[in-house]
Protein backbone atom coordinates (compact mmCIF):
# COMPACT_ATOMS: atom_id res chain seq x y z
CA UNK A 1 -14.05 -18.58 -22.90
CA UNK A 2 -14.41 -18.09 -19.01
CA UNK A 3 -16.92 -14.88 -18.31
CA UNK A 4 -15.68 -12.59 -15.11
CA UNK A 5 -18.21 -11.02 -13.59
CA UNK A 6 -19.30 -8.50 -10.79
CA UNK A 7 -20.78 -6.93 -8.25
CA UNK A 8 -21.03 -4.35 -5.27
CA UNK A 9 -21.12 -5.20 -1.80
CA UNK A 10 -20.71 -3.22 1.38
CA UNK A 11 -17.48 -2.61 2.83
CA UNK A 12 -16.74 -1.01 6.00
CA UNK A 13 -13.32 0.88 6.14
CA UNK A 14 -11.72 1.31 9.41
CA UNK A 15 -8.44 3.50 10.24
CA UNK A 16 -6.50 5.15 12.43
CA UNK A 17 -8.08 8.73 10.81
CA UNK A 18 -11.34 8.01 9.62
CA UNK A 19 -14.22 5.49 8.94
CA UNK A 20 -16.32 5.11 5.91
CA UNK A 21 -18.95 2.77 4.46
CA UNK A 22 -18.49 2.31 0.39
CA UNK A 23 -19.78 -0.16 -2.05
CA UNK A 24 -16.78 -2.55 -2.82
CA UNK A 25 -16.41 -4.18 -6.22
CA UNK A 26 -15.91 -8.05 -6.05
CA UNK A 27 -14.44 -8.54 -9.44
CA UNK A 28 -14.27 -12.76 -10.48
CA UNK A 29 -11.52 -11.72 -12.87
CA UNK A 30 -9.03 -9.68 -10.97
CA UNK A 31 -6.08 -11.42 -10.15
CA UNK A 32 -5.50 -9.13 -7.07
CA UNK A 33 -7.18 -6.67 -4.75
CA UNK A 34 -6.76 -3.35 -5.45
CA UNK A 35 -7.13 0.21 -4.25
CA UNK A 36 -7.67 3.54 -5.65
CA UNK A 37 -4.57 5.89 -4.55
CA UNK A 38 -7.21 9.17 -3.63
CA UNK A 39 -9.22 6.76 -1.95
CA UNK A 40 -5.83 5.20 -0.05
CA UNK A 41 -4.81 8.92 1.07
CA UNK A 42 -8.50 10.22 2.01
CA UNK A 43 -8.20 7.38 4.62
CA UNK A 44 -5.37 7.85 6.00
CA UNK A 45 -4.10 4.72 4.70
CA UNK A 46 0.08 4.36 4.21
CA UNK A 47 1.68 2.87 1.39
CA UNK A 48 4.36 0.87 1.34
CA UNK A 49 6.80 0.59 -1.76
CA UNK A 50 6.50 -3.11 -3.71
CA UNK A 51 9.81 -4.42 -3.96
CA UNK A 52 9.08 -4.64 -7.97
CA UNK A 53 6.78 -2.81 -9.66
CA UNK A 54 4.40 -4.63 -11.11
CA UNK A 55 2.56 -4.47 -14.69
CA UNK A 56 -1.44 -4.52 -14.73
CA UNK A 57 -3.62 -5.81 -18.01
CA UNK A 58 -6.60 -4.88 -19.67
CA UNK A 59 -9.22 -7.49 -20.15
CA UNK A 60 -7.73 -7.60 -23.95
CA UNK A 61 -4.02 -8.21 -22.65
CA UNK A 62 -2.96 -4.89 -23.34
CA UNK A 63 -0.93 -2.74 -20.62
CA UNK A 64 -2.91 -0.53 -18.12
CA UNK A 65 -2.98 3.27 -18.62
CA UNK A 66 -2.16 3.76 -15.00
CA UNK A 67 1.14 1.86 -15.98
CA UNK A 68 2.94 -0.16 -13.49
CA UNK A 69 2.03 -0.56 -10.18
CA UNK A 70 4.95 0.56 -7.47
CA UNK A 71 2.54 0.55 -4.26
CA UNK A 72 0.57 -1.54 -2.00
CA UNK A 73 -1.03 -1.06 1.24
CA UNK A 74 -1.58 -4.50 4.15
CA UNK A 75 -5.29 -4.53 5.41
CA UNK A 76 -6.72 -6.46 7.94
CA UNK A 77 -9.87 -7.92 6.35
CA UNK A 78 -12.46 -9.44 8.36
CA UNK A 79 -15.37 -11.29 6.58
CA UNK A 80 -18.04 -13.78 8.60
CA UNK A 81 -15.80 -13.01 11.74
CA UNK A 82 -12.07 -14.22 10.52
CA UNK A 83 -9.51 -12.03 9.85
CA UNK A 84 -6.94 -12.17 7.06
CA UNK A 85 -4.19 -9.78 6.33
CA UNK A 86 -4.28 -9.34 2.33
CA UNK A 87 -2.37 -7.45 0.11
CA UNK A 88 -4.20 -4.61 -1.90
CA UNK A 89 -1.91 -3.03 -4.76
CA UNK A 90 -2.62 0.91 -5.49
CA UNK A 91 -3.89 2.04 -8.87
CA UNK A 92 -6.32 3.58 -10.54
CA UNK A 93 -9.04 1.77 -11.07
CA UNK A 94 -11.35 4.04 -12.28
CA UNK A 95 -14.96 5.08 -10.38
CA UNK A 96 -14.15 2.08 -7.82
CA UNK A 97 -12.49 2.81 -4.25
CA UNK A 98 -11.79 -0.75 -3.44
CA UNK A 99 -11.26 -3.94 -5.67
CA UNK A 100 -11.65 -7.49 -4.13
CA UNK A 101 -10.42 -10.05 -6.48
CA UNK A 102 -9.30 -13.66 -6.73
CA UNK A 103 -7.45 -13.96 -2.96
CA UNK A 104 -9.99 -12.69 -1.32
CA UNK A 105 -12.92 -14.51 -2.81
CA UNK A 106 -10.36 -18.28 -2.96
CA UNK A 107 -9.97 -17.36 0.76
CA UNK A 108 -13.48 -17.13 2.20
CA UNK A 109 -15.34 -18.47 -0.75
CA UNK A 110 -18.68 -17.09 -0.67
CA UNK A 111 -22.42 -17.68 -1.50
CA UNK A 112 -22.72 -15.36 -4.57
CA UNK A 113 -25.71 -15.72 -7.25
CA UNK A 114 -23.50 -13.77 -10.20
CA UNK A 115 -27.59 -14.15 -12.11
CA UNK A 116 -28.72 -11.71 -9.32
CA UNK A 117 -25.70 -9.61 -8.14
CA UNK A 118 -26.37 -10.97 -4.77
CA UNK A 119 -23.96 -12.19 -2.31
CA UNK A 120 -25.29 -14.64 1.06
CA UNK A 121 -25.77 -12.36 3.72
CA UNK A 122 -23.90 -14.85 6.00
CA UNK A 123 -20.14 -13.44 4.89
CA UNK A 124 -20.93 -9.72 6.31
CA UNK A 125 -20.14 -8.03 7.50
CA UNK A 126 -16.89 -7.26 5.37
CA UNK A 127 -14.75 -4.48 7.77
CA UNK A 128 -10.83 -3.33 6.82
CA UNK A 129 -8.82 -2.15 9.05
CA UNK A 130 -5.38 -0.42 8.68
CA UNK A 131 -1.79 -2.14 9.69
CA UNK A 132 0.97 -0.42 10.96
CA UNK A 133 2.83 1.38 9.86
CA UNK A 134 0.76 4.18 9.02
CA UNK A 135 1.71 7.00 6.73
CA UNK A 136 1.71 9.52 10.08
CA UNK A 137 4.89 7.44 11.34
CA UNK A 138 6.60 7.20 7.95
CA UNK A 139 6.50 11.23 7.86
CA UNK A 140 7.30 11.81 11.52
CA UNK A 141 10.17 9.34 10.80
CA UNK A 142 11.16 11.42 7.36
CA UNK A 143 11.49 15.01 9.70
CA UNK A 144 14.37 14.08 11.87
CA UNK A 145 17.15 15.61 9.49
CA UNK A 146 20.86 15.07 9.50
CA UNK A 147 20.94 18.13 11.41
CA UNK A 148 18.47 17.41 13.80
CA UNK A 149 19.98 14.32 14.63
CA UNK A 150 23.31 15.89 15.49
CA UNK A 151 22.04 18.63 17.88
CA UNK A 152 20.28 15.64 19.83
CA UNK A 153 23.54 14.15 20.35
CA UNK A 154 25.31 17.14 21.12
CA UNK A 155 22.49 17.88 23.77
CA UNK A 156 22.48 14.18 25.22
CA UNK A 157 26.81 14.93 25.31
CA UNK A 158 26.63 17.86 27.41
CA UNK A 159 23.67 16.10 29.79
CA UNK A 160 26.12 13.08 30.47
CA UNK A 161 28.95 16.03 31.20
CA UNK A 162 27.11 17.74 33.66
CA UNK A 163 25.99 14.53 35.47
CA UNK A 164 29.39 13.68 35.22
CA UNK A 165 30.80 16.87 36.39
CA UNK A 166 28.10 17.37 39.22
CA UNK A 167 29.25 13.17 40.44
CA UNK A 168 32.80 14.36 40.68
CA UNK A 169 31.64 17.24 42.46
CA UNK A 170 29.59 15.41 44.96
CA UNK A 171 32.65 12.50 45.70
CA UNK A 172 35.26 15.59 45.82
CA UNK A 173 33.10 17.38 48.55
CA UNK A 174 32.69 13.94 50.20
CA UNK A 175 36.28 13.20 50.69
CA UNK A 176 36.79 16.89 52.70
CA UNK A 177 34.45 15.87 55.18
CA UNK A 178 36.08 14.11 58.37
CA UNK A 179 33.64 11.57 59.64
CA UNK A 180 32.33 12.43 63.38
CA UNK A 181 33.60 10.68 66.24
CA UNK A 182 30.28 8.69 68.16
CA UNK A 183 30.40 9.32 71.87
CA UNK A 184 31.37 5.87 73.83
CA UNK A 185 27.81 5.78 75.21
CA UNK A 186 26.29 5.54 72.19
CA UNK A 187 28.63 3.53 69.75
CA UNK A 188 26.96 0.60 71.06
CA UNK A 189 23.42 1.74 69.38
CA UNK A 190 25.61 2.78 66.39
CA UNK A 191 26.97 -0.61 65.85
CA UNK A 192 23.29 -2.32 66.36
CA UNK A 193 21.85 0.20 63.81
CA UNK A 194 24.63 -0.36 61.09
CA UNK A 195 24.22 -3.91 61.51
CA UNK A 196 20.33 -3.71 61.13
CA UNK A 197 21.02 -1.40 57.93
CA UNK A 198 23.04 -3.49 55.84
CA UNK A 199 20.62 -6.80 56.28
């Protein structure tokens, strides 16, 4: 029977709202990376909606309490100096912030001695950062009603009628105005300075 084990490392959390230094739990057995939702929103961290949901297991194969998982959030995970983006799906998992399973350890493969709980200091730091979009934008986007969107249009309308209005104006007055006849001595300069103008 294959034994999963654990341990706590330091992770370094870096968004657009805050910063924060936490242990992070690299778990052998989890088959993702995961996130606690407070933890998620304390950050400042948006989620985006998985396209399933998907079911998580207990050790003993039975379903999760926290029931399926419907969220995820992109991070930008740098460990010994390369960056990844990885996935980390939202649920509960319990007193932990911050799960790193199976992708990210098959990705940078550290040193760990599971006998001591001690990973080679040569894959710190570990630092996440936020992706785009953030969950500011996704509200900001949410606010523009229906209604709101119509009274934009009807002001960007009546902008384009008054520049409109105020061209016809201008070309109108224009055509009234009887171009001045140039004194003989001086259509010769005229000519010269037209000619200069339109190269």
């Amino acid at each position: 029977m294959t034994r999963f084990r654990s341990l706590r490392i330091p992770v370094s959390i870096r968004t657009s709202y805050s910063m924060a230094d936490i242990k992070g739990l690299v778990d052998s057995g989890a088959t993702d990376n995961f996130i606690r939702p407070a933890f998620a929103k304390r950050m400042g961290l948006g989620l985006q909606t998985l396209e399933r949901p998907k079911k998580i297991w207990n050790i003993d194969n039975t379903e999760n309490q926290a029931g399926s998982i419907t969220h995820f959030i992109d991070l930008d995970v740098q460990t010994k100096g390369n960056h990844r983006t990885m996935r980390f799906l939202v649920t509960n998992i319990g007193d932990e912030d911050l799960v790193l399973g199976y992708p990210w350890l098959a990705t940078y493969e550290p040193t760990i001695s599971w006998t001591h709980a001690t990973i080679h200091e040569d894959i710190l730091p570990i630092i996440l950062r936020s992706i785009n979009p953030t969950e500011e934008q996704t509200t900001i986007a949410a606010v523009v009603t229906e209604e709101s969107k119509e009274q934009i249009i009807e002001e960007l309308e009546e902008e384009c009628q008054l520049r409109t209005t105020a061209t016809e104006l201008a070309i109108a007055a224009k055509k009234d105005i009887t171009p001045t006849a140039i004194p003989a001595p001086y259509q010769r300069f005229a000519k010269l300075f037209s000619e200069e103008a339109s190269h």
